[in-house]
Protein backbone atom coordinates (compact mmCIF):
# COMPACT_ATOMS: atom_id res chain seq x y z
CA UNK A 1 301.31 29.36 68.58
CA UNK A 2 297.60 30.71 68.79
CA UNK A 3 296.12 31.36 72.01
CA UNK A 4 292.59 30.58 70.50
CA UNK A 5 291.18 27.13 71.60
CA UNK A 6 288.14 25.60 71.81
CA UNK A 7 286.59 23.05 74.42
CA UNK A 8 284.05 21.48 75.99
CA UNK A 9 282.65 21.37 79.50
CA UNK A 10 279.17 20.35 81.45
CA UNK A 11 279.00 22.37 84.81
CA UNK A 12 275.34 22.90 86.61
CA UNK A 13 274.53 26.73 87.62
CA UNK A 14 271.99 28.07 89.73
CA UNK A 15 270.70 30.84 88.06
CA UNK A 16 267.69 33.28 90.05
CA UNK A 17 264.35 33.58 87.78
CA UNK A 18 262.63 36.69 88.13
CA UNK A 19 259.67 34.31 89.68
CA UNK A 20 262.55 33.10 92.80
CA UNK A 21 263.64 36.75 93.29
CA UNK A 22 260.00 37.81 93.57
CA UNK A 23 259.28 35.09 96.17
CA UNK A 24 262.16 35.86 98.11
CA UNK A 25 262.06 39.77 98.28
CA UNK A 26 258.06 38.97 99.37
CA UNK A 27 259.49 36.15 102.08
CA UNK A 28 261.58 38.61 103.95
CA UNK A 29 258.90 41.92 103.44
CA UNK A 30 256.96 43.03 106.61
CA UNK A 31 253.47 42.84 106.86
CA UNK A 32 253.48 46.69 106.48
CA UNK A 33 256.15 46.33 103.33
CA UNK A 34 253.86 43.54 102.23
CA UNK A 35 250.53 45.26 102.21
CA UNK A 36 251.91 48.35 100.25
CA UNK A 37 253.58 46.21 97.67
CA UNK A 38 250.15 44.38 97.17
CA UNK A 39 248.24 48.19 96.75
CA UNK A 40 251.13 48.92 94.45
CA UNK A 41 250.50 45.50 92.49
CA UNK A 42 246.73 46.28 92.19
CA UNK A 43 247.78 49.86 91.00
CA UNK A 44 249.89 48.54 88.46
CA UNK A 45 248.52 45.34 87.14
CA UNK A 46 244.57 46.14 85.77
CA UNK A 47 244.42 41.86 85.23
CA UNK A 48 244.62 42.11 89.37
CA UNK A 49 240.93 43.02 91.18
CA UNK A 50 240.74 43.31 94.98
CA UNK A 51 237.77 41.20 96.73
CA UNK A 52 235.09 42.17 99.53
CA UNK A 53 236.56 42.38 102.94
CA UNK A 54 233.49 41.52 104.82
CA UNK A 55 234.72 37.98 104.60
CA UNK A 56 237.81 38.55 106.27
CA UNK A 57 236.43 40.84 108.73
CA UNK A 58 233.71 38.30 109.68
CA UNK A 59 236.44 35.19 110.04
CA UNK A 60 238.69 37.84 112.27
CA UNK A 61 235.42 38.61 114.38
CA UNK A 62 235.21 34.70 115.02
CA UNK A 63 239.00 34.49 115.78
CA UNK A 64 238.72 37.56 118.60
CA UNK A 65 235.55 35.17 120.24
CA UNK A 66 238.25 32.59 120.78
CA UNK A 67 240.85 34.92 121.89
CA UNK A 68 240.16 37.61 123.44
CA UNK A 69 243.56 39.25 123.93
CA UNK A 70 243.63 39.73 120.30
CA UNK A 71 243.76 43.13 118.97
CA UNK A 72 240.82 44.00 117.84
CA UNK A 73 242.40 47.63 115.91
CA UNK A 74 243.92 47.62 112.54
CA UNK A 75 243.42 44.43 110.34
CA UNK A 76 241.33 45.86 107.88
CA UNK A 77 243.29 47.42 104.61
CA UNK A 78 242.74 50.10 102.51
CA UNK A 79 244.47 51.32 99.43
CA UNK A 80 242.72 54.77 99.85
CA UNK A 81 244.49 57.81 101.39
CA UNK A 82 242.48 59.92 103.27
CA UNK A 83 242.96 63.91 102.30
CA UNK A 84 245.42 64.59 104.79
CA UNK A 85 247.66 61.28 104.30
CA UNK A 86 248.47 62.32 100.88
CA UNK A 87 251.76 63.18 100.64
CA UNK A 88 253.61 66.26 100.15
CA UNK A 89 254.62 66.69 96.11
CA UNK A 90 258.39 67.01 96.25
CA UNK A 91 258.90 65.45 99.59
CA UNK A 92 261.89 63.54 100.38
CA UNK A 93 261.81 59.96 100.78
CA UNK A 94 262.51 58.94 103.89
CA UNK A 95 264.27 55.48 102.86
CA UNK A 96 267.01 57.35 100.86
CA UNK A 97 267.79 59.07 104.08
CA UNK A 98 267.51 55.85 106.13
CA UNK A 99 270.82 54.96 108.59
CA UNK A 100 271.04 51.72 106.39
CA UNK A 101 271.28 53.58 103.31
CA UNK A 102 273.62 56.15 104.56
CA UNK A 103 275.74 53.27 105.64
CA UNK A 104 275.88 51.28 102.86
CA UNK A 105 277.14 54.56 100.82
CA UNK A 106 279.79 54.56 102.45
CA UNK A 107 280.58 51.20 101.66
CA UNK A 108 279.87 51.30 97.88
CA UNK A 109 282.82 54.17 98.12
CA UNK A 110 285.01 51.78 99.81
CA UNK A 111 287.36 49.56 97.80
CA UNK A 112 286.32 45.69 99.57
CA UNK A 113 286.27 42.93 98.06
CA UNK A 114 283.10 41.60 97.10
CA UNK A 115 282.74 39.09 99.55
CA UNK A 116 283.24 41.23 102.40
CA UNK A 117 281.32 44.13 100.34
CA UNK A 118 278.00 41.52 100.40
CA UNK A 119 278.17 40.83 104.02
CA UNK A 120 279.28 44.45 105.33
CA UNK A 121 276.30 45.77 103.27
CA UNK A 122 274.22 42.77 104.87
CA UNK A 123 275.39 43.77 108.35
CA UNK A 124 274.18 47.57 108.16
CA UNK A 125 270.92 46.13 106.48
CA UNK A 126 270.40 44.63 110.60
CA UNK A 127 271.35 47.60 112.03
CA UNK A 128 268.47 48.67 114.13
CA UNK A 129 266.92 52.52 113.82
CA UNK A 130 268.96 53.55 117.08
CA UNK A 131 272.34 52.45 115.26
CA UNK A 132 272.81 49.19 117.28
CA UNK A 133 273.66 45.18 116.12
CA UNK A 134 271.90 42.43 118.06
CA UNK A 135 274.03 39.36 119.13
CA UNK A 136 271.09 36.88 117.69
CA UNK A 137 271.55 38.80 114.24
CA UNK A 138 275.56 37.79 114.51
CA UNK A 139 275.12 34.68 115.94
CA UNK A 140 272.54 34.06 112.81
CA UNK A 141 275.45 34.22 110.37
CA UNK A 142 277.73 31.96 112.11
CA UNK A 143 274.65 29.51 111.64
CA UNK A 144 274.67 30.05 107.57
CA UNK A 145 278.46 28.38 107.90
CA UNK A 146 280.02 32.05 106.79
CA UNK A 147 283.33 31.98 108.06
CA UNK A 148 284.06 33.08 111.71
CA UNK A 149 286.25 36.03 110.50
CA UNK A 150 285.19 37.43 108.08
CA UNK A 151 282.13 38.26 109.85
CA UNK A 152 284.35 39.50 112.35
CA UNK A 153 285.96 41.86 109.73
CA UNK A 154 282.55 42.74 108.07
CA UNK A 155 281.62 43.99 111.94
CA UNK A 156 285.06 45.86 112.50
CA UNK A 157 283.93 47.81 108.75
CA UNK A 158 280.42 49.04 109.57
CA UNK A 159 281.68 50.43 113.22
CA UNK A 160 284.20 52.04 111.31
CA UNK A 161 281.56 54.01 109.07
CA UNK A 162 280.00 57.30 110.36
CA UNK A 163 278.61 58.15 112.71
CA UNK A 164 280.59 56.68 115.37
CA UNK A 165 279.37 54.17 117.32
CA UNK A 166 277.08 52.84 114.91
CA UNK A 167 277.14 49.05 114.54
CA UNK A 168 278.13 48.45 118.39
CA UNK A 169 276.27 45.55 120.36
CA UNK A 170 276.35 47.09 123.49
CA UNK A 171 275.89 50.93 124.81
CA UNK A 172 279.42 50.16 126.45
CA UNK A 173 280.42 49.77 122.86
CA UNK A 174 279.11 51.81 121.55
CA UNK A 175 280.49 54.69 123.66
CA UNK A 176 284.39 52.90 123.63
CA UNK A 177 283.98 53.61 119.49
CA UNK A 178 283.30 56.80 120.02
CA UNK A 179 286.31 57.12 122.33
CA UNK A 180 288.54 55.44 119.96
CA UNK A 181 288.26 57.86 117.33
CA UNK A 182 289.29 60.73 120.23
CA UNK A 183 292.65 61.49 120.57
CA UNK A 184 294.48 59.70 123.50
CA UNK A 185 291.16 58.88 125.39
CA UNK A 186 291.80 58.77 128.91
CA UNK A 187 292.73 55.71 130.25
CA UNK A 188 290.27 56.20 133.19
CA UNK A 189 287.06 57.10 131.16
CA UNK A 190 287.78 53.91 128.81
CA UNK A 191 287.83 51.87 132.42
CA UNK A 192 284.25 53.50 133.38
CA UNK A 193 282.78 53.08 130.07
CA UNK A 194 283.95 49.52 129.68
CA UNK A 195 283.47 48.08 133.42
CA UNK A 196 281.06 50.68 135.43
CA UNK A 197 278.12 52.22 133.33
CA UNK A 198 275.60 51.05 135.68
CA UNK A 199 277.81 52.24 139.02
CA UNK A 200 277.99 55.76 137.25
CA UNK A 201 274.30 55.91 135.97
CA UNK A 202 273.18 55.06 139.47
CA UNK A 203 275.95 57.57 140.63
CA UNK A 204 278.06 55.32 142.75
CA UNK A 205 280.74 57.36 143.01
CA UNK A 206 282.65 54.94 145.67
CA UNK A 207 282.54 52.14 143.98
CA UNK A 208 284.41 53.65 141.06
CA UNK A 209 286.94 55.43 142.75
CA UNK A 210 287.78 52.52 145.09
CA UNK A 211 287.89 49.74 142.45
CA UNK A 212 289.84 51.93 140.04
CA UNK A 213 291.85 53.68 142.78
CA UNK A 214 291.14 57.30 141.57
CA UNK A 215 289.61 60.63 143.50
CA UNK A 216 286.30 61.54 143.54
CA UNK A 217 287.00 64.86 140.93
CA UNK A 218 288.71 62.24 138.78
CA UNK A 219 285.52 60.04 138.34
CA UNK A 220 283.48 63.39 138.15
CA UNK A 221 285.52 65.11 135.31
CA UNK A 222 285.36 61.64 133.16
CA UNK A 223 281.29 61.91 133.56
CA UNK A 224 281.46 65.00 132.19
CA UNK A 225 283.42 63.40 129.20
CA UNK A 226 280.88 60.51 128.99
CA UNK A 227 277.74 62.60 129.27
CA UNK A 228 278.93 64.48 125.98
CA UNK A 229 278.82 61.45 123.65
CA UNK A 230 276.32 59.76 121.80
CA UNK A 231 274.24 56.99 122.88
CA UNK A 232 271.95 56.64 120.12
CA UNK A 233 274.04 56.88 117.20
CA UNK A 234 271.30 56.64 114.84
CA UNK A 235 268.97 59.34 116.16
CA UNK A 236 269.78 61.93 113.66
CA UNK A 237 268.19 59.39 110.89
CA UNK A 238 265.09 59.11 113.00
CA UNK A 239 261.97 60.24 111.10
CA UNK A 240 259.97 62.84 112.79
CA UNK A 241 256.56 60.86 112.77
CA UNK A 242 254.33 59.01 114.95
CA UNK A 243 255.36 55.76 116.76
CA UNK A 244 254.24 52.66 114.33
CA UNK A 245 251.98 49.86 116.23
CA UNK A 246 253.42 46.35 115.48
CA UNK A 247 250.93 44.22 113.84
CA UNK A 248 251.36 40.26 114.34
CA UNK A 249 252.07 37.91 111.27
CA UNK A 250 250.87 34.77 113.30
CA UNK A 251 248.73 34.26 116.59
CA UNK A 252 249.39 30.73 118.18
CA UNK A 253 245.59 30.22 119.51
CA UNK A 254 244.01 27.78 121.80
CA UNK A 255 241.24 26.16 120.07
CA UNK A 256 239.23 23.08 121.98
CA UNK A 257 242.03 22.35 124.17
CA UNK A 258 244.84 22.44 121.23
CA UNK A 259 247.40 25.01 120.29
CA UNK A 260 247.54 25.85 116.63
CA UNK A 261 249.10 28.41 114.26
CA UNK A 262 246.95 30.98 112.32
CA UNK A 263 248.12 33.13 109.63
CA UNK A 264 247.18 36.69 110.47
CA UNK A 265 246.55 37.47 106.63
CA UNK A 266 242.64 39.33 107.74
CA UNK A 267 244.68 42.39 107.07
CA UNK A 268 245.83 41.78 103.14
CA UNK A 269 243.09 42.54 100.25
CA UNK A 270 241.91 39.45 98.98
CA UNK A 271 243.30 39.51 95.13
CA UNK A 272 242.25 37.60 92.48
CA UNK A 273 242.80 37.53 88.22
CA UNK A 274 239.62 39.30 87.01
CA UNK A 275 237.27 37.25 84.73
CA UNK A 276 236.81 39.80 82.40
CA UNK A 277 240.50 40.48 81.28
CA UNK A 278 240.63 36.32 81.07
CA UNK A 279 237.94 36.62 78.82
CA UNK A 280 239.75 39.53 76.62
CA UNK A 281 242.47 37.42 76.02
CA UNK A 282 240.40 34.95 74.98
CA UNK A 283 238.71 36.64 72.50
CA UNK A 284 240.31 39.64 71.20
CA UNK A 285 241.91 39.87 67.76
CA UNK A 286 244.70 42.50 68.55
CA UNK A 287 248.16 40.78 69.04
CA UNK A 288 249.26 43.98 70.72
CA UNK A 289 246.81 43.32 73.11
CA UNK A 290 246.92 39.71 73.19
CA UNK A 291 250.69 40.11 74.31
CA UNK A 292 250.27 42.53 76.72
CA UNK A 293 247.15 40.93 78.79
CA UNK A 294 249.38 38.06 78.30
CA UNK A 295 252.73 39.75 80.19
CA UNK A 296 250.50 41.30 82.77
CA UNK A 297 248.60 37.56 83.26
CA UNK A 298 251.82 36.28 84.17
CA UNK A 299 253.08 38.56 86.72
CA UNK A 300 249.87 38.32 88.29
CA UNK A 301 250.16 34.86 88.71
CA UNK A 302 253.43 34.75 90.06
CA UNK A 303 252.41 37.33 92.54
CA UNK A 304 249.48 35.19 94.04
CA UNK A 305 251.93 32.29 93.83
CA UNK A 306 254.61 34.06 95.93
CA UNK A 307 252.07 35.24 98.39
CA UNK A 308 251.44 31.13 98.88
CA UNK A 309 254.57 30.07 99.08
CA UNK A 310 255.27 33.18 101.93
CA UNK A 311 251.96 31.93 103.98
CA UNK A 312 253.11 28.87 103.81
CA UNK A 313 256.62 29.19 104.47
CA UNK A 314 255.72 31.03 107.39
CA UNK A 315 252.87 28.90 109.01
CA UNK A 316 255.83 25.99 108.69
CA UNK A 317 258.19 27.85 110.45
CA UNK A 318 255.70 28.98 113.23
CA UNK A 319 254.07 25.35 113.47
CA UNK A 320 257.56 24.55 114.09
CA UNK A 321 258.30 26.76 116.79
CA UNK A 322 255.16 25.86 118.40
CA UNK A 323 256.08 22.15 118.38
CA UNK A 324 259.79 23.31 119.90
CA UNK A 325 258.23 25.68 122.57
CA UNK A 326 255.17 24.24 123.30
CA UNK A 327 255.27 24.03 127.28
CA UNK A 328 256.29 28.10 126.85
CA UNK A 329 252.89 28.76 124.64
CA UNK A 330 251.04 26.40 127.51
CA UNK A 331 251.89 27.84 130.20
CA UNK A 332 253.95 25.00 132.14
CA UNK A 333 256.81 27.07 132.20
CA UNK A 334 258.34 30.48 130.99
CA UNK A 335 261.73 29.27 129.69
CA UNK A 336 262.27 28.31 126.27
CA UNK A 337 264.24 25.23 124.75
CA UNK A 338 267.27 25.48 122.93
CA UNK A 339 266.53 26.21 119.46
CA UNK A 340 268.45 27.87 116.37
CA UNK A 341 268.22 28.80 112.74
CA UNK A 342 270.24 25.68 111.67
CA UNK A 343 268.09 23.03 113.74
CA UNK A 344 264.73 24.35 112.72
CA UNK A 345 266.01 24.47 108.91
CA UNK A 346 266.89 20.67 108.91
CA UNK A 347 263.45 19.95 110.45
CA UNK A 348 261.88 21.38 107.76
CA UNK A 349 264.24 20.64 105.15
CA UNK A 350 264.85 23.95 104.34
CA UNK A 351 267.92 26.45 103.85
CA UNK A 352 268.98 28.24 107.02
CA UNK A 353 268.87 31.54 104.89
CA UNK A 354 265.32 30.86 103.92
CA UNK A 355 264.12 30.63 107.50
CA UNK A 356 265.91 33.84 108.03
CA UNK A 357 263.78 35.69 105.52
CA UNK A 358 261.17 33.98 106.84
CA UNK A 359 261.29 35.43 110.59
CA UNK A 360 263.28 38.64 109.81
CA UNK A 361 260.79 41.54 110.54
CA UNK A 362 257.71 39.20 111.78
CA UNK A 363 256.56 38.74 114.83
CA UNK A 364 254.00 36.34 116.82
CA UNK A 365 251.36 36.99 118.97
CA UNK A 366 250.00 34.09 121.95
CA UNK A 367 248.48 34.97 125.16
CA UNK A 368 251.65 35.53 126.81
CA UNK A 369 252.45 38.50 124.50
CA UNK A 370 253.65 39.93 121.46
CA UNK A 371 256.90 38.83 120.23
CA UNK A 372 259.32 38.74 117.41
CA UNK A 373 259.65 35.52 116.11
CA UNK A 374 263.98 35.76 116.46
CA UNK A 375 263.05 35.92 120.26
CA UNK A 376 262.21 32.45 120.08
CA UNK A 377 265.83 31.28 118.87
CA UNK A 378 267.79 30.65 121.92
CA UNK A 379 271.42 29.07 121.27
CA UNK A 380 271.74 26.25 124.43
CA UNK A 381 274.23 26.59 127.10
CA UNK A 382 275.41 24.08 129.51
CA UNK A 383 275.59 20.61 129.93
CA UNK A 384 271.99 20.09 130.01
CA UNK A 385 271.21 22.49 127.15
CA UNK A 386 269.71 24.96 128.80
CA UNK A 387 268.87 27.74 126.66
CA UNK A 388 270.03 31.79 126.74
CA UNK A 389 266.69 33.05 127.91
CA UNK A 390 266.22 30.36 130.53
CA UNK A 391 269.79 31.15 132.31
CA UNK A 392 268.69 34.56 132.27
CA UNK A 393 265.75 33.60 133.82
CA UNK A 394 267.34 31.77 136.67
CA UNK A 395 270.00 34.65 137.01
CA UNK A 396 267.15 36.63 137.80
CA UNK A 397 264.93 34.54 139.93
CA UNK A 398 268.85 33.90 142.35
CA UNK A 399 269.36 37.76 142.36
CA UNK A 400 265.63 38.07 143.57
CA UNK A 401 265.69 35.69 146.44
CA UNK A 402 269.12 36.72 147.34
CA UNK A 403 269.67 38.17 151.10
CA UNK A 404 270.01 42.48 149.99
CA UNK A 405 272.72 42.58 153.02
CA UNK A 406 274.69 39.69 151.66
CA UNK A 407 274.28 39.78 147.74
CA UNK A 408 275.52 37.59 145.76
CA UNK A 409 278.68 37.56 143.20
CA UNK A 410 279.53 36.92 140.21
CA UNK A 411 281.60 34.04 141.10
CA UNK A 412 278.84 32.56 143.23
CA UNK A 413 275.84 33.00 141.01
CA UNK A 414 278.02 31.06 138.50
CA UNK A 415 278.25 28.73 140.62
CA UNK A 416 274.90 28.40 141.56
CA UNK A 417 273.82 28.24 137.86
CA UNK A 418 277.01 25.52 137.15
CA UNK A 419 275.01 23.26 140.07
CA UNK A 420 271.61 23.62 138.46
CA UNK A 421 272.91 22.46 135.08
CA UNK A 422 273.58 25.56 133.39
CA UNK A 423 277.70 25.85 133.29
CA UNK A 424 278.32 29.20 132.70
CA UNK A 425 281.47 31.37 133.57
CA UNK A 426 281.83 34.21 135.90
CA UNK A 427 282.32 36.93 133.03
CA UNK A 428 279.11 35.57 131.29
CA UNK A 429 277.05 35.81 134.41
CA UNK A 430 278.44 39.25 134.57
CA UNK A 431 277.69 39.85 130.60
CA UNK A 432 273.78 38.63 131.53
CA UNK A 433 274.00 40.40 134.52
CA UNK A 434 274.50 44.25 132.69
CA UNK A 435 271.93 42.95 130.04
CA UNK A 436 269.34 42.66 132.14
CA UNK A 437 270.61 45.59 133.86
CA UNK A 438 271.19 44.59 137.21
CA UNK A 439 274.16 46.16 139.35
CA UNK A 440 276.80 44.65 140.89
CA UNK A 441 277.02 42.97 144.31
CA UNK A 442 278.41 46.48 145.61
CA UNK A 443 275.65 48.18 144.02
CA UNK A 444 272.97 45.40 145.05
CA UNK A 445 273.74 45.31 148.73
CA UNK A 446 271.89 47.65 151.12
């Protein structure tokens, strides 16, 4: 019997174009990443010429008149090194040497399966420079419907790599990985690390030794323990240079009485197809040249078309968020609404993981601030939907007024937050609490 058959079937694939992969990798860039891929494009592409900047220069003049907390340093570009920015022949790149690369070589040497390869690899790709995971970036991937465990076995993976501690979404755990990997870690010392940082850090000796119901030497020899590991797991991948200055992707400015969104593009080099190659192509004979001013007519155009599509990607996402958090960018109040990935993608009809490239790296400046644009996504809590940043708020404004000889528990600031609409449970007050790094009662009352 022959195996050999034949048949017929009609199935629809997505397939990426070179064009879509371009105008994603662009989407997600950094205004930084974006302006040195735009010097490189100019470099590259001779059909590309860069404009006059006085233009842009002159519009962000106008823009500063209307808002004077804008910056007025460092929106002008330049593709031009000066002598002593050129760098060093033979130097190493810094990006090969990056914590994100070093942990995703560890994973390409790991047999996973390529499911949980893509989203471990993803996972160290949000790992910040000091080696630590933010719960927004997590709680981002539950919102792109990726199942529940495997992102919880994609986590377990990267704090598994070297060095240890790295991937950890707290400093507490970051220090009970490093503990984990020590050989029968006292019992004591995990307690500490995993219930009384701030006591210790503060020195609070008492509080320790009568909650845990050890001696004073006992608490003082597992300081000694905790003092000798790592808090910044990442520091040894730190580049030894000079602190970079954030520059805004979008200002939300107040303009006759109405908030509106503008594009902070005064920065990029004003590109356009030069005339005289369009003419060559035109005109010339050669089909050698013909077909390369042809290939290098194309990219060019899919490079100005990418750079609209991100502009206007963005603006949509940020006219969004203004529309969502409008009495925060007023000024009537200074807690935000409940908002996510998910919601703000079916509002403008987009995929979840597009508005992640979208606000990944960017951030927003109004007259409140400078902030990144995830700071603005607040999952809601509570039976009135109060947001994350708005219980934190109140946690704080409670522990304020509080009487400092009677302070106030857990238990009782939950309760106070359940009777203002905000149901949340003693060991998330207490979660919020260490965030924002406020002691407990013990440590609070004086």
């Amino acid at each position: 019997m022959s195996l050999i058959s034949l048949k017929t079937e009609l199935r629809q694939e997505l397939k990426l174009t070179p064009q879509l992969l371009q105008s994603m990798e662009m989407l997600q860039m950094t205004s930084q990443e974006l302006l040195e891929y735009i010097g490189r494009a100019v470099e590259e592409n001779p059909v590309l010429e860069q404009e006059d900047l006085s233009v842009s220069n002159h519009a962000y003049d106008e823009l500063r008149q209307k808002a004077s907390w804008i910056d007025a340093g460092g929106h002008t570009a330049s593709f031009t090194h000066a002598e002593g920015d050129l760098p060093e022949q033979g130097a190493v790149d810094r990006e090969l040497e990056s914590l994100s690369a070093f942990l995703c070589d560890q994973l390409d040497r790991k047999k996973l399966p390529a499911p949980l390869l893509a989203l471990s690899k993803y996972i160290a790709e949000l790992v910040d420079e000091d080696g630590y995971l933010t719960n927004e970036d997590l709680d981002g991937l539950a919102e792109l419907h990726i199942p529940q465990p495997l992102i919880d076995e994609a986590l377990e993976t990267v704090q598994q790599l070297e060095p240890a501690g790295v991937g950890a979404r707290s400093l507490s755990e970051c220090l009970l990985l490093q503990l984990e990997r020590q050989k029968a870690p006292s019992p004591a010392v995990l307690d500490i690390v995993a219930r009384f940082l701030p006591e210790l850090g503060r020195r609070h000796y008492g509080v320790i030794c009568r909650e845990l119901s050890l001696s004073m030497e006992d608490v003082q020899q597992a300081e000694k323990i905790i003092s000798a590991l790592e808090p910044y797991p990442g520091r040894s991948f730190q580049p030894e240079i000079s602190a970079v200055y954030v520059r805004p992707d979008v200002f939300i400015v107040e303009t006759d009485g109405t908030m509106e969104v503008v594009l902070n593009e005064y920065y990029l080099p004003r590109i356009s197809i030069s005339s005289y190659y369009t003419r060559l192509l035109r005109e010339s004979d050669e089909k050698d040249t013909r077909d390369y001013l042809r290939q290098k007519m194309q990219q060019a155009k899919w490079l100005l078309d990418s750079l609209d599509r991100r502009g206007g990607t963005l603006r949509r996402c940020a006219e969004a968020i203004l529309a969502a958090q409008y009495p925060f960018f007023s000024g009537e109040s200074d807690s935000l609404s409940p908002m996510n990935l998910s919601s703000l993608a079916a509002t403008l009809h987009l995929h979840p993981s597009t508005i992640s490239r979208t606000v990944h790296g960017k951030y927003l400046q109004c007259r409140q601030g400078t902030y990144p644009l995830r700071y603005f996504f607040s999952r809601a809590i509570g039976s009135q939907g109060a947001s994350r940043q708005s219980v934190k708020l109140k946690l704080l404004a409670l522990v304020k007024e509080e009487d400092p000889k009677r302070p106030l528990s857990d238990q009782k600031l939950s309760e106070l937050l359940s009777s203002g609409g905000a149901v949340v449970a003693r060991r998330t007050v207490a979660k919020y609490r260490m965030e924002l790094g406020i002691g407990s009662s013990t440590v609070r009352k004086r």
